[in-house]
N, C-alpha and C. Protein backbone atom coordinates (compact mmCIF):
# COMPACT_ATOMS: atom_id res chain seq x y z
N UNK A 1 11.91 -16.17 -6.44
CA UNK A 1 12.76 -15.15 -7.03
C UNK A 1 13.22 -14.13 -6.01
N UNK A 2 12.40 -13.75 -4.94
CA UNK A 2 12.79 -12.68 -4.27
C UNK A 2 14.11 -13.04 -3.51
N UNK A 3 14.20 -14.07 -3.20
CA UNK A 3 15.74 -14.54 -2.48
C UNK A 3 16.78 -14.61 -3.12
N UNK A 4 16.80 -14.30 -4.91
CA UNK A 4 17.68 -14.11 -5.37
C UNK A 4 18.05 -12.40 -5.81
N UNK A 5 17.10 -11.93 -5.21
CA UNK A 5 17.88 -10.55 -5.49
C UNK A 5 18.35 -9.50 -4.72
N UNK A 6 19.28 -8.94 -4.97
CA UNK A 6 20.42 -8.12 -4.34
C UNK A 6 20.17 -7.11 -3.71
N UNK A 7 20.70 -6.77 -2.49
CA UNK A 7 19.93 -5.08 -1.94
C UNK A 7 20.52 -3.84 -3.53
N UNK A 8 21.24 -4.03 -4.31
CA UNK A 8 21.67 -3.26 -5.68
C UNK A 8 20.42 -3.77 -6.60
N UNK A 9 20.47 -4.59 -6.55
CA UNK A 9 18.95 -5.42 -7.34
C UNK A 9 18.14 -4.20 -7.04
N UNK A 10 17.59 -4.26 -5.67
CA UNK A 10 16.46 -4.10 -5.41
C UNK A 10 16.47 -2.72 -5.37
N UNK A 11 17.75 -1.77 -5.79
CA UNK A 11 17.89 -0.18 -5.38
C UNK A 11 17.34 0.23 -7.08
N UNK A 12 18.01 -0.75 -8.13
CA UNK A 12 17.92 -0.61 -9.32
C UNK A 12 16.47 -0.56 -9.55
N UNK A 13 15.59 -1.60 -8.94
CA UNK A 13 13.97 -1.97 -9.36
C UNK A 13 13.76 -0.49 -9.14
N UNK A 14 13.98 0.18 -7.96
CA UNK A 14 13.19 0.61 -6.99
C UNK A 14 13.52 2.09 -8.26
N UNK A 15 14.94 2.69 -8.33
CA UNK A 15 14.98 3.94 -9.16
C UNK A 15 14.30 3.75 -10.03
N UNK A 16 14.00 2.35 -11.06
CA UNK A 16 12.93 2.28 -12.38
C UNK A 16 12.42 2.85 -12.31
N UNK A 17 11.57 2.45 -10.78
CA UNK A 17 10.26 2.45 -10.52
C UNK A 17 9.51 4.03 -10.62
N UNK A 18 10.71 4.73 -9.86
CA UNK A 18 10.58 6.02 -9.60
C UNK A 18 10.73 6.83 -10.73
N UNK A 19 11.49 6.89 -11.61
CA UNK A 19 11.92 7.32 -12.98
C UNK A 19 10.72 7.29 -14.16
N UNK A 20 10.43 6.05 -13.94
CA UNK A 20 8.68 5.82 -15.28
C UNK A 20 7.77 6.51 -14.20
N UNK A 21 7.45 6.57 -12.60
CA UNK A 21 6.11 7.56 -12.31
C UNK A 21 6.46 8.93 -12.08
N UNK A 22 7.86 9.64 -12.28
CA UNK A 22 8.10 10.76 -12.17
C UNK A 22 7.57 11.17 -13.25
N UNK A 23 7.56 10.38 -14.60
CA UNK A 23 6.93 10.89 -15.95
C UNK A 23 5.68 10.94 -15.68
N UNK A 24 4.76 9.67 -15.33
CA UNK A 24 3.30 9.50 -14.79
C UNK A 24 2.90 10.56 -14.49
N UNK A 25 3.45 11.13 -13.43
CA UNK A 25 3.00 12.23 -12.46
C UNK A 25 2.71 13.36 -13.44
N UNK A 26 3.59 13.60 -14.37
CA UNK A 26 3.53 14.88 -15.06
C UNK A 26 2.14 14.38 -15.98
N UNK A 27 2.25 13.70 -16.84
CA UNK A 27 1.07 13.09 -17.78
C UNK A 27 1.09 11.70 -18.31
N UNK A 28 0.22 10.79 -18.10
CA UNK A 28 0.94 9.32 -18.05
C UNK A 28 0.46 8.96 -19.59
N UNK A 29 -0.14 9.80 -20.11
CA UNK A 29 -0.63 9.41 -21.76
C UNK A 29 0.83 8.79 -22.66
N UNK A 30 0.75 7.67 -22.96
CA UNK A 30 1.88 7.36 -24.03
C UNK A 30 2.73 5.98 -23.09
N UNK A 31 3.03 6.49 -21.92
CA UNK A 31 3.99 5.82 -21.11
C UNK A 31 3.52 4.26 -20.42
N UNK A 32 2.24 3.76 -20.99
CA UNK A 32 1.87 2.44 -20.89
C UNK A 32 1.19 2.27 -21.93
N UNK A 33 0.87 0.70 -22.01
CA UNK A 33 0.33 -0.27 -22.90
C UNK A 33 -1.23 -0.42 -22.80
N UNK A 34 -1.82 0.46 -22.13
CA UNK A 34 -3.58 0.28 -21.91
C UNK A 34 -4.16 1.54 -21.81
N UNK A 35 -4.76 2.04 -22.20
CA UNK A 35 -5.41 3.37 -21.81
C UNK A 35 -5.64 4.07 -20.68
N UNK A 36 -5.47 5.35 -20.57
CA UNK A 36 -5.14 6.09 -19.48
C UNK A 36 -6.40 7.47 -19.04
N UNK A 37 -6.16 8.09 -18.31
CA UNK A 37 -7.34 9.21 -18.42
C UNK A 37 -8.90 8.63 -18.16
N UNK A 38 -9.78 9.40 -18.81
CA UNK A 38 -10.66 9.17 -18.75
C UNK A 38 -10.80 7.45 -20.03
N UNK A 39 -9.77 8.10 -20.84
CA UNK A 39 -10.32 6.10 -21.42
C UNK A 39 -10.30 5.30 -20.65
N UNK A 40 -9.11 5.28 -20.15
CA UNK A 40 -8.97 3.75 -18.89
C UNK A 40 -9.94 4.01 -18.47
N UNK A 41 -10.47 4.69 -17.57
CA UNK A 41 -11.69 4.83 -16.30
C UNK A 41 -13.09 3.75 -17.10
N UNK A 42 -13.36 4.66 -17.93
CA UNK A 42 -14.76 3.78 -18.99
C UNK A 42 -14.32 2.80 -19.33
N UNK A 43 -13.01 2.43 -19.91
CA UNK A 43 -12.82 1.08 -20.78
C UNK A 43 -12.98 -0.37 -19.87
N UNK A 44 -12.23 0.27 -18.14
CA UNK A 44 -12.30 -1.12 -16.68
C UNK A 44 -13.77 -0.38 -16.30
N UNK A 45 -14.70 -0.17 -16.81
CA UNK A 45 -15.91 0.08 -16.08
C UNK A 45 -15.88 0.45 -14.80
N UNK A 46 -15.41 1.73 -14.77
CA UNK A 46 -15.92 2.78 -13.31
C UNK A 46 -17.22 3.04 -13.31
N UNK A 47 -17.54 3.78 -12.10
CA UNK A 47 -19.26 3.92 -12.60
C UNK A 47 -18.88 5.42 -12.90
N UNK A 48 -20.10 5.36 -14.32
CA UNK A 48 -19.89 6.46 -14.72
C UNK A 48 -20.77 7.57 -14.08
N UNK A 49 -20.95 7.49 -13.08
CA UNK A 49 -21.87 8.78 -12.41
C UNK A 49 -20.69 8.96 -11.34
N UNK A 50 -19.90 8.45 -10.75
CA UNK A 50 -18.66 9.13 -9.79
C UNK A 50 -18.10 9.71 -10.98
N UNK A 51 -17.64 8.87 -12.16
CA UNK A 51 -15.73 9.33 -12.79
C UNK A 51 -16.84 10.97 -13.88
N UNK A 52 -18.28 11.10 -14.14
CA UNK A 52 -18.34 12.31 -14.71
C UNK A 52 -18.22 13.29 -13.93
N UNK A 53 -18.06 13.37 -12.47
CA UNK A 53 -17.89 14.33 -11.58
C UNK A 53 -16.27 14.73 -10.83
N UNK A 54 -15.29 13.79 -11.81
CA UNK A 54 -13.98 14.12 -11.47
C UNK A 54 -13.84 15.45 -12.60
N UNK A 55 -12.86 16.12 -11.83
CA UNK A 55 -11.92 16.87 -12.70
C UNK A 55 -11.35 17.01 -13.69
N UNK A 56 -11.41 17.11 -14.96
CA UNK A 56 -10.50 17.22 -16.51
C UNK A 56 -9.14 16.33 -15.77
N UNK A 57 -8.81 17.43 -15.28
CA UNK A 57 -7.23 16.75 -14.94
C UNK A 57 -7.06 15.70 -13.54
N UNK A 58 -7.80 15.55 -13.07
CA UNK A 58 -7.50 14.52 -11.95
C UNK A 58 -7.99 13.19 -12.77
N UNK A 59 -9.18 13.25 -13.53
CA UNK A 59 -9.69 12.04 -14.76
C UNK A 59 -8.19 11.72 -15.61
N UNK A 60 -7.50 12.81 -15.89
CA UNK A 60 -6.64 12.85 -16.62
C UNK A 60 -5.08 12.05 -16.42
N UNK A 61 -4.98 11.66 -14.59
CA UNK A 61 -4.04 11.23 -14.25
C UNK A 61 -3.91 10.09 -13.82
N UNK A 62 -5.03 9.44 -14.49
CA UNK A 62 -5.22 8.21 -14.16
C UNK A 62 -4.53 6.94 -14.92
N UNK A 63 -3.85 5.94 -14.44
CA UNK A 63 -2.91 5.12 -15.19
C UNK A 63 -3.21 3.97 -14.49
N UNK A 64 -4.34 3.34 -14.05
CA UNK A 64 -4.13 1.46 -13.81
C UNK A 64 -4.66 1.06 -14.90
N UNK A 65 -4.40 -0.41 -13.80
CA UNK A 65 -4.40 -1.35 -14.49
C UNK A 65 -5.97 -2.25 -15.08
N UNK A 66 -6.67 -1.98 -13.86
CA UNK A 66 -7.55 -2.53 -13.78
C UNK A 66 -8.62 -1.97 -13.16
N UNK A 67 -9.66 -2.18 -12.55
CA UNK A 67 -11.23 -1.22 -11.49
C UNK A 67 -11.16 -2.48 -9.98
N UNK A 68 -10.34 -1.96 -9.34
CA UNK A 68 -10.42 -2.47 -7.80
C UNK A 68 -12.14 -2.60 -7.17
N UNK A 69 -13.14 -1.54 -7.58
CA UNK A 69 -13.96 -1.56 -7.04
C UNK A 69 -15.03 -2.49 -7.90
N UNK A 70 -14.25 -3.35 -9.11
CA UNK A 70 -15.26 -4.23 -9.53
C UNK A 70 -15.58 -5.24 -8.62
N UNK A 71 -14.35 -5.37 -7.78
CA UNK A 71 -14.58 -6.61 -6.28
C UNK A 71 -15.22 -6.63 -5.69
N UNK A 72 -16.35 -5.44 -5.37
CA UNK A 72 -17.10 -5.18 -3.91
C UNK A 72 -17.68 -4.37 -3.69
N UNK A 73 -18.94 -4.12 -3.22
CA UNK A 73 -19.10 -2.72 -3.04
C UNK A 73 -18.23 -1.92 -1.62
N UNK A 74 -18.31 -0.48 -1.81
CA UNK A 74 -17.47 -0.09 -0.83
C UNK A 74 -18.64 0.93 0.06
N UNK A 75 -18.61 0.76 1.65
CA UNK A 75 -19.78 1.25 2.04
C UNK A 75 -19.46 2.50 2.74
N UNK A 76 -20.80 3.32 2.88
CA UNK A 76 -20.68 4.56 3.45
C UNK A 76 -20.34 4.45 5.00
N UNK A 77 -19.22 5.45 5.17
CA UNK A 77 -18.80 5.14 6.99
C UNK A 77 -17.60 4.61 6.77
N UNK A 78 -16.85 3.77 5.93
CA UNK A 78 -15.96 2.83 5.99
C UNK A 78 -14.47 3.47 5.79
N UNK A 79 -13.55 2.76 6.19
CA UNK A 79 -12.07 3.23 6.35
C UNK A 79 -11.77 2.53 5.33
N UNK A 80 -10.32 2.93 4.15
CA UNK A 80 -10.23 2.60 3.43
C UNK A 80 -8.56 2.78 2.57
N UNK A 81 -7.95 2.19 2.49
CA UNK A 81 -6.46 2.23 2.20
C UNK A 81 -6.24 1.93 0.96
N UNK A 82 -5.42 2.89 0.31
CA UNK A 82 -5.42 2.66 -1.12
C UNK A 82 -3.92 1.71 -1.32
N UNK A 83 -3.62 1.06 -1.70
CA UNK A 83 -1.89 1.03 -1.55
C UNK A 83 -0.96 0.97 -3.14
N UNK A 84 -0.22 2.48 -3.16
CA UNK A 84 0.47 2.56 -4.39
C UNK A 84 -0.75 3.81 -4.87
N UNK A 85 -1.54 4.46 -4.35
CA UNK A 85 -2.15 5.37 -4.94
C UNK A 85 -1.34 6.10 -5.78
N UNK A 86 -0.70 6.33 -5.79
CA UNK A 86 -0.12 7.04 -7.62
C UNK A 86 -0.80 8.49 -7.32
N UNK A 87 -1.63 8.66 -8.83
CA UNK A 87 -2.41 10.22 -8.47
C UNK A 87 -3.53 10.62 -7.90
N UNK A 88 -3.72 9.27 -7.13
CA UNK A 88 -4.76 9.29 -6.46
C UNK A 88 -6.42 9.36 -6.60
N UNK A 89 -6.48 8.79 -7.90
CA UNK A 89 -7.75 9.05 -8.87
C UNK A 89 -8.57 7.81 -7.78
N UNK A 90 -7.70 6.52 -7.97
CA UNK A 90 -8.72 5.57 -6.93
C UNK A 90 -8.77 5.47 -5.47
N UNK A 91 -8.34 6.46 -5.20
CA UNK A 91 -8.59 7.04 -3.43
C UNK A 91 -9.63 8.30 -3.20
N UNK A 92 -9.52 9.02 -4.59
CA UNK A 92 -10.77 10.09 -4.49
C UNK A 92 -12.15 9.47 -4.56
N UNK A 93 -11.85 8.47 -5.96
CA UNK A 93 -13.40 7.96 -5.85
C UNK A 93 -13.68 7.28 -4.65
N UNK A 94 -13.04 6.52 -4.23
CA UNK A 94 -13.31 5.78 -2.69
C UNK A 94 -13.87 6.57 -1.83
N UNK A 95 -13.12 7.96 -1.57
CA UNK A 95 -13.64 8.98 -0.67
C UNK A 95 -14.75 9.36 -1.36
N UNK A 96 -15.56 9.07 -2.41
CA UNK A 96 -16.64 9.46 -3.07
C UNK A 96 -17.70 8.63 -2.65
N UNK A 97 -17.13 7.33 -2.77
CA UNK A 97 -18.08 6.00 -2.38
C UNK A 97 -18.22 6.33 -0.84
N UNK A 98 -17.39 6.28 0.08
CA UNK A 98 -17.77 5.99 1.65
C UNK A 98 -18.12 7.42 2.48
N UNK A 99 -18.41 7.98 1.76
CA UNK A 99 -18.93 9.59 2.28
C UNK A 99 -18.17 10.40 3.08
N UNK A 100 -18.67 11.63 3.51
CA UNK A 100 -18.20 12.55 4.76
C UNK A 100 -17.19 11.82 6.18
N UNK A 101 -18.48 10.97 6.26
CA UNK A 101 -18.52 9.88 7.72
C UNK A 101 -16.78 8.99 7.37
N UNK A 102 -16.63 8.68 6.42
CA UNK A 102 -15.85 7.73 5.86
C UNK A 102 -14.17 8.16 5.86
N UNK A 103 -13.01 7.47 5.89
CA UNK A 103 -11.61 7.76 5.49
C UNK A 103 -11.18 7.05 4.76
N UNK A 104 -10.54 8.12 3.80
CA UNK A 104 -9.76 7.36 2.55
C UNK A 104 -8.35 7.57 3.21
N UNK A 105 -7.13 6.79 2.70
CA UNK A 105 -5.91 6.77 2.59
C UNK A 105 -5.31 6.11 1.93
N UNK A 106 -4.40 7.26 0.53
CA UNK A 106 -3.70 6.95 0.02
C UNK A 106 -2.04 6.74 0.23
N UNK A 107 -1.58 5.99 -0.34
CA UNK A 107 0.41 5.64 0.14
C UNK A 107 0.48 5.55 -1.30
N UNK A 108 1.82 5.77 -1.39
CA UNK A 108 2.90 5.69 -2.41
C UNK A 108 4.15 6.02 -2.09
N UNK A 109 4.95 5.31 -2.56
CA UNK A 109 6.65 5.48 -2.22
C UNK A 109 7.13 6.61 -3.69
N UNK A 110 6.27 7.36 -4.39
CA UNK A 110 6.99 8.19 -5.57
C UNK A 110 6.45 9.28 -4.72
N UNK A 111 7.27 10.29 -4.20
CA UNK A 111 6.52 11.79 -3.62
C UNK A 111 6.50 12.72 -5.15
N UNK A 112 6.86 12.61 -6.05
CA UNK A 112 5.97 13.22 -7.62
C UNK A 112 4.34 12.98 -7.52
N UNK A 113 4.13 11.40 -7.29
CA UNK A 113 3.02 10.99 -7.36
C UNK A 113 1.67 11.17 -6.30
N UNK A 114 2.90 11.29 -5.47
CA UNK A 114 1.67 11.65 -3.97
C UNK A 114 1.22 13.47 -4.13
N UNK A 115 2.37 14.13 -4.67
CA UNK A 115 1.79 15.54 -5.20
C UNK A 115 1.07 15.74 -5.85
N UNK A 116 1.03 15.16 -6.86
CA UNK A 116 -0.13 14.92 -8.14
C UNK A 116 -1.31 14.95 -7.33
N UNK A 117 -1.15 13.76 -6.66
CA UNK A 117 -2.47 13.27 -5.83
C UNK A 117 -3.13 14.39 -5.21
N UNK A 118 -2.16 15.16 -4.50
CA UNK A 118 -2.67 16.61 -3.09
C UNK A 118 -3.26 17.38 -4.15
N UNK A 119 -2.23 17.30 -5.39
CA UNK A 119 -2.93 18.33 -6.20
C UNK A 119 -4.46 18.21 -6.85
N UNK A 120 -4.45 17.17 -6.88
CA UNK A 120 -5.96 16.37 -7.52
C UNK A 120 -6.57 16.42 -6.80
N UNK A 121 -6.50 16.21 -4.80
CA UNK A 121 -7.49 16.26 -4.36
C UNK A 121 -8.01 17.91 -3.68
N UNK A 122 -6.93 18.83 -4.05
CA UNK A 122 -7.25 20.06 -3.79
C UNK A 122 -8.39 20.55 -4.83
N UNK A 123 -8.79 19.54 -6.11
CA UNK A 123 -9.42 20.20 -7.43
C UNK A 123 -10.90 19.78 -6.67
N UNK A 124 -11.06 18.83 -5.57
CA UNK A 124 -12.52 18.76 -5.33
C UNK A 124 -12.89 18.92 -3.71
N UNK A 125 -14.53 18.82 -3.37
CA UNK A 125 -14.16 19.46 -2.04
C UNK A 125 -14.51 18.46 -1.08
N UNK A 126 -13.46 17.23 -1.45
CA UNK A 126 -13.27 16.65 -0.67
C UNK A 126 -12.92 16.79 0.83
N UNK A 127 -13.13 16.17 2.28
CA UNK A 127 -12.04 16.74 3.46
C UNK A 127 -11.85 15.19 3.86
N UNK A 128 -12.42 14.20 3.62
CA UNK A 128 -12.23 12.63 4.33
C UNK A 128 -11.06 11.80 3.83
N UNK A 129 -10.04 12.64 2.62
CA UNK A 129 -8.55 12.05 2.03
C UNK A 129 -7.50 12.44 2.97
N UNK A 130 -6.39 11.29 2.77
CA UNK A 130 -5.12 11.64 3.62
C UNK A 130 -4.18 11.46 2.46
N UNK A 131 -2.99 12.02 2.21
CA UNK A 131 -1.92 11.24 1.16
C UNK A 131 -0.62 11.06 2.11
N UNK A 132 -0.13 9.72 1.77
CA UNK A 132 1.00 9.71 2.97
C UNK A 132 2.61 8.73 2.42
N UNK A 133 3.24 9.27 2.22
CA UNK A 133 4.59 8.65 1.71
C UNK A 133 5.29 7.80 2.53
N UNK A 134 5.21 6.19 1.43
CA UNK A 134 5.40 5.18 2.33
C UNK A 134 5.57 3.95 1.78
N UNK A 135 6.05 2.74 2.07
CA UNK A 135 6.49 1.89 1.14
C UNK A 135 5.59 0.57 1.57
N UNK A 136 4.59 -0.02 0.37
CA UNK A 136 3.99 -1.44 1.01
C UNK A 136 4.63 -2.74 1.66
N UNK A 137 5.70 -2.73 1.81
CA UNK A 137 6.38 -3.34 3.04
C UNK A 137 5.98 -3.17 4.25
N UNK A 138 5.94 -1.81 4.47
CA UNK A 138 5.90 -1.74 5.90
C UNK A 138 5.29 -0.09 6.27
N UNK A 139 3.73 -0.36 6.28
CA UNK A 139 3.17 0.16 6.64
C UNK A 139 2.84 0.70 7.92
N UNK A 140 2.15 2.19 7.87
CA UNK A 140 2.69 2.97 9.23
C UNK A 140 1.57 3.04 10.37
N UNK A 141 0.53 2.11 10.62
CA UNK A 141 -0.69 1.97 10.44
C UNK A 141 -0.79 0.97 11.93
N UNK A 142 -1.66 1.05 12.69
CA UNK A 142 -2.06 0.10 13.50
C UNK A 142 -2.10 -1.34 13.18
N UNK A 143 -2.51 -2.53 13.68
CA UNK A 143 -3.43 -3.46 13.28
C UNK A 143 -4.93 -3.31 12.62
N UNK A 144 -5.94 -3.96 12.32
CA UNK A 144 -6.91 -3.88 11.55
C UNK A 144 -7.31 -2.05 11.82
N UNK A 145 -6.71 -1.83 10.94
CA UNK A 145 -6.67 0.16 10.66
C UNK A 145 -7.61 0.30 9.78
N UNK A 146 -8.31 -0.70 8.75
CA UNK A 146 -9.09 -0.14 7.63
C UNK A 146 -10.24 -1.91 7.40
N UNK A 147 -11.12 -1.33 6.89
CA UNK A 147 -12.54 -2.23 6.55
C UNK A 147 -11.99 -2.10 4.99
N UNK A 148 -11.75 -2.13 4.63
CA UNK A 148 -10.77 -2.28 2.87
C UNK A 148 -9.64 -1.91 2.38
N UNK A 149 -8.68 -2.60 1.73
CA UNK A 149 -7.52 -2.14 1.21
C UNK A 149 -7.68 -2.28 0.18
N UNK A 150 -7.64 -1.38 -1.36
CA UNK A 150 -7.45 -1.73 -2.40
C UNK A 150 -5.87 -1.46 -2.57
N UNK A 151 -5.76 -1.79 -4.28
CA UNK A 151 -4.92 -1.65 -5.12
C UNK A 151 -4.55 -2.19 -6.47
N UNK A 152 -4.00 -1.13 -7.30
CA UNK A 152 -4.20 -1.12 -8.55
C UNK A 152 -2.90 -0.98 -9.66
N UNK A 153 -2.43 -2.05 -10.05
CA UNK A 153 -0.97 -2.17 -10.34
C UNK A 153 0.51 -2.07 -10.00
N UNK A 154 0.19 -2.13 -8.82
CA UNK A 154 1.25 -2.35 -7.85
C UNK A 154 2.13 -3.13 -7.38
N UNK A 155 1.27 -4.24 -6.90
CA UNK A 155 2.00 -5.38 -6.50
C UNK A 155 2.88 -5.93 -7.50
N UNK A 156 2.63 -6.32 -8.64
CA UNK A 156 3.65 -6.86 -9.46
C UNK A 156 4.67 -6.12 -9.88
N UNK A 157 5.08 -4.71 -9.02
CA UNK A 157 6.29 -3.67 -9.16
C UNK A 157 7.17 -4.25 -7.79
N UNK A 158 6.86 -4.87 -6.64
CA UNK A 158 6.96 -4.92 -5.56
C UNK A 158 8.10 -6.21 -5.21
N UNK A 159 9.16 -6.34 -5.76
CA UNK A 159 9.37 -7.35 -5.42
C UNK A 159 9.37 -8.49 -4.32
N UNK A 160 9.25 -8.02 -2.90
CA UNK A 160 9.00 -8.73 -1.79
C UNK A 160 7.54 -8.94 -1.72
N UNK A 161 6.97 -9.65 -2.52
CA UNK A 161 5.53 -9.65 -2.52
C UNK A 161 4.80 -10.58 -1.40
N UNK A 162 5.68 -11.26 -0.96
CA UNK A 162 4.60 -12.04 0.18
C UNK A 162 4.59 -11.32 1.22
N UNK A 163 5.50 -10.55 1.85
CA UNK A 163 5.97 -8.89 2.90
C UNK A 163 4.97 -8.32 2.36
N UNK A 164 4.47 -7.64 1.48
CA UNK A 164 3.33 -6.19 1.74
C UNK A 164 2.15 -7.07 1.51
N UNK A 165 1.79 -8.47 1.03
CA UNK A 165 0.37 -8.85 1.20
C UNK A 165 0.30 -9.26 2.31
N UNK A 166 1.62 -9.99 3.30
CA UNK A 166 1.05 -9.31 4.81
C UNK A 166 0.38 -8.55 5.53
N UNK A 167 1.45 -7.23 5.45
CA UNK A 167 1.00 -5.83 5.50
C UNK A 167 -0.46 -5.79 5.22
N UNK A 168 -0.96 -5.66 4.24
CA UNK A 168 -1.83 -5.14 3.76
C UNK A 168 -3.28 -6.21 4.49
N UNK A 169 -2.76 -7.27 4.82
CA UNK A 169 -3.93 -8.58 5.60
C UNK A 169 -4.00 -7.78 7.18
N UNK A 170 -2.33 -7.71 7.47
CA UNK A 170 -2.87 -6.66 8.82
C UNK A 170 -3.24 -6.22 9.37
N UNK A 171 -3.82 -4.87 8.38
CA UNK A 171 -4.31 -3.89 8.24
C UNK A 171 -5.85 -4.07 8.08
N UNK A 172 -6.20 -5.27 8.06
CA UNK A 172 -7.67 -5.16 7.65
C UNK A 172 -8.07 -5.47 8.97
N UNK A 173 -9.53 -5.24 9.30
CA UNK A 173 -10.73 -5.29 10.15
C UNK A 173 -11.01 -6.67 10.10
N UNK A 174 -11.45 -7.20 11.32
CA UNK A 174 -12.01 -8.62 10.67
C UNK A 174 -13.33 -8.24 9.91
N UNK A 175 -13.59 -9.50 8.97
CA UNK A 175 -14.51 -9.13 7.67
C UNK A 175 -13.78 -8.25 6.66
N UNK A 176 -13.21 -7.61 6.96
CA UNK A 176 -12.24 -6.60 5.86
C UNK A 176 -12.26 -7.51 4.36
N UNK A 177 -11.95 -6.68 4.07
CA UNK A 177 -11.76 -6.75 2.10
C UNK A 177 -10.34 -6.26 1.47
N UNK A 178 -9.84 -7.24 0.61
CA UNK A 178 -8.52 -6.47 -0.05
C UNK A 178 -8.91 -6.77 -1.39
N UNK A 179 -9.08 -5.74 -1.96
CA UNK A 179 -9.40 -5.68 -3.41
C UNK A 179 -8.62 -5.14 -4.28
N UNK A 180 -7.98 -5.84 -4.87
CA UNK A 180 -6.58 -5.56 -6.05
C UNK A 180 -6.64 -6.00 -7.53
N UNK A 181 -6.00 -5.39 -8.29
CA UNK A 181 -6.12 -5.17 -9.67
C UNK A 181 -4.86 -5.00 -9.92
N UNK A 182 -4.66 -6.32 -10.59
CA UNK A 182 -2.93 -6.06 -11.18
C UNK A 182 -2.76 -6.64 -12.29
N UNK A 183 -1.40 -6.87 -12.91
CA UNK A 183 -1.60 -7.85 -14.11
C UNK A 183 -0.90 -8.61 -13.54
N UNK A 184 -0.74 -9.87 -14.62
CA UNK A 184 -0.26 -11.15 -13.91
C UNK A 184 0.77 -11.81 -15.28
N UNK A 185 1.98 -12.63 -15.24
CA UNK A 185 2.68 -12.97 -16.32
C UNK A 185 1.75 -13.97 -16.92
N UNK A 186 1.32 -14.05 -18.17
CA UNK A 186 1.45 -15.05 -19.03
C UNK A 186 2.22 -16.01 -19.96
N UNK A 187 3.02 -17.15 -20.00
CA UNK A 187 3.73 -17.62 -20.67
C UNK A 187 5.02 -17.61 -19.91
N UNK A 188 5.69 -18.02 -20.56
CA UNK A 188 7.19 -18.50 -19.31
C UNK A 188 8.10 -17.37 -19.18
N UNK A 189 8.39 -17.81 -17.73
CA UNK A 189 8.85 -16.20 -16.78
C UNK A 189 10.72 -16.44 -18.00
N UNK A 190 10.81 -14.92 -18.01
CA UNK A 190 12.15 -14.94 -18.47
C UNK A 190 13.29 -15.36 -17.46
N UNK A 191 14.47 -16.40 -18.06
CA UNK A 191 15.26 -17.07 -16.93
C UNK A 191 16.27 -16.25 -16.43
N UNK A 192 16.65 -15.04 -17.02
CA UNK A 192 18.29 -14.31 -16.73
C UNK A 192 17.26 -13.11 -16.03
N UNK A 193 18.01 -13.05 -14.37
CA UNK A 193 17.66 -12.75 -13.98
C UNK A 193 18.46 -10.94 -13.94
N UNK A 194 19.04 -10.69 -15.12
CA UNK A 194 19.59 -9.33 -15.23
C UNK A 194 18.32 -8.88 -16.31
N UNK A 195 17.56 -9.62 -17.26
CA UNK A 195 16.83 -8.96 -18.30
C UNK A 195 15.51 -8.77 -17.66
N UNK A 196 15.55 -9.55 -16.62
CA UNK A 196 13.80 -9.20 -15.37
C UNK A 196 14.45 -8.25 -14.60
N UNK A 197 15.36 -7.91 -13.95
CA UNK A 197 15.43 -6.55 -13.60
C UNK A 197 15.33 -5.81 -14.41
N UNK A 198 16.15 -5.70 -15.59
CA UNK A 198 15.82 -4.29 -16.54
C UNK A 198 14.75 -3.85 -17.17
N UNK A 199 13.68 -4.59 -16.94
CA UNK A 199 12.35 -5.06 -17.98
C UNK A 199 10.96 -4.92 -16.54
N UNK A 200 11.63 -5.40 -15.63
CA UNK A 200 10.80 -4.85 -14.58
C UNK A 200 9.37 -3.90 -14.15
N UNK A 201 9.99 -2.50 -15.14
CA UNK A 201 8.90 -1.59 -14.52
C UNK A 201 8.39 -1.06 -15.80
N UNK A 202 9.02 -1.49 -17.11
CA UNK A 202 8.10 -1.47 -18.34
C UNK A 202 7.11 -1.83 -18.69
């Protein structure tokens, strides 16, 4: 599919994209199909001894899909790349998991969402977070830059998807880990390729 779509295609995905997390950013309650906040967090089993020590409102801005860190444990010391961090709820806990010693970094191409994030991580006293505006294509990052990459509903927004799971293999350490949480289509892909753009980022 990606070879059939248009640099207008891909401007259209891309404003969706930006338009549904400009709402996110403000409060994402209502604006998806799975629970958000602190429900999502308990419902994909976070551990509940990090997510009772978030913030009302940083708990509050939470919108995946899924718990990236059901993949693996994540260790103290370790570098760590979020990709599509949003409000940054699963880059704080990360910086929760890999300690002082440790670096988190979050990306996102919505700067609404990466504010959210600064703002969320100003609510704790964190200092081992970075937030950095940027698109999973083409990351700004050395070679093996991080011992883990997660991510958490992203990729299936992305249309050049075999380009940022590059990226993102890159970027890892040897031994590295990419741990992602997305959804996936069930049942047959729709054929008109004007009603999968418009339907895209819903």
């Amino acid at each position: 599919m990606e070879t059939q779509l248009t640099s207008a295609d891909n401007k259209r995905i891309q404003e969706g994209i930006r338009g549904k997390y400009n709402q996110a950013a403000v409060n994402p309650k209502g604006l998806f199909s799975y629970p958000t906040g602190r429900d999502g967090l308990k419902a994909l089993g976070y551990d509940p001894d990090l997510v009772k020590d978030l913030p009302d409102a940083v708990a509050a801005s939470y919108c995946g899909v899924g718990n990236p860190f059901s993949l693996g444990t994540v260790m103290k010391g370790t570098s760590v790349l979020d990709i599509g961090c949003g409000a940054g709820v699963d880059t704080i806990l990360a910086a929760r998991m890999i300690g002082p010693n440790g670096r988190a970094v979050g990306i996102d191409l919505v700067s609404e969402m990466l504010e959210r994030g600064k703002n969320n991580l100003g609510m704790t006293d964190l200092k081992n977070v970075s937030f950095i505006e940027g698109s999973a294509n083409k990351l700004d990052f050395p070679d093996e830059s991080f011992d883990v990459v997660v991510s958490n509903g992203v990729f299936n927004l992305i249309p050049a998807k075999e380009a940022a799971i590059a990226e993102a293999f890159r970027l890892l350490k040897p031994g590295g880990r990419f741990m992602i949480a997305d959804q996936v289509l069930v049942g047959e892909l729709q054929k008109d390729l004007k009603t999968r753009i418009d339907t895209w980022f819903q």
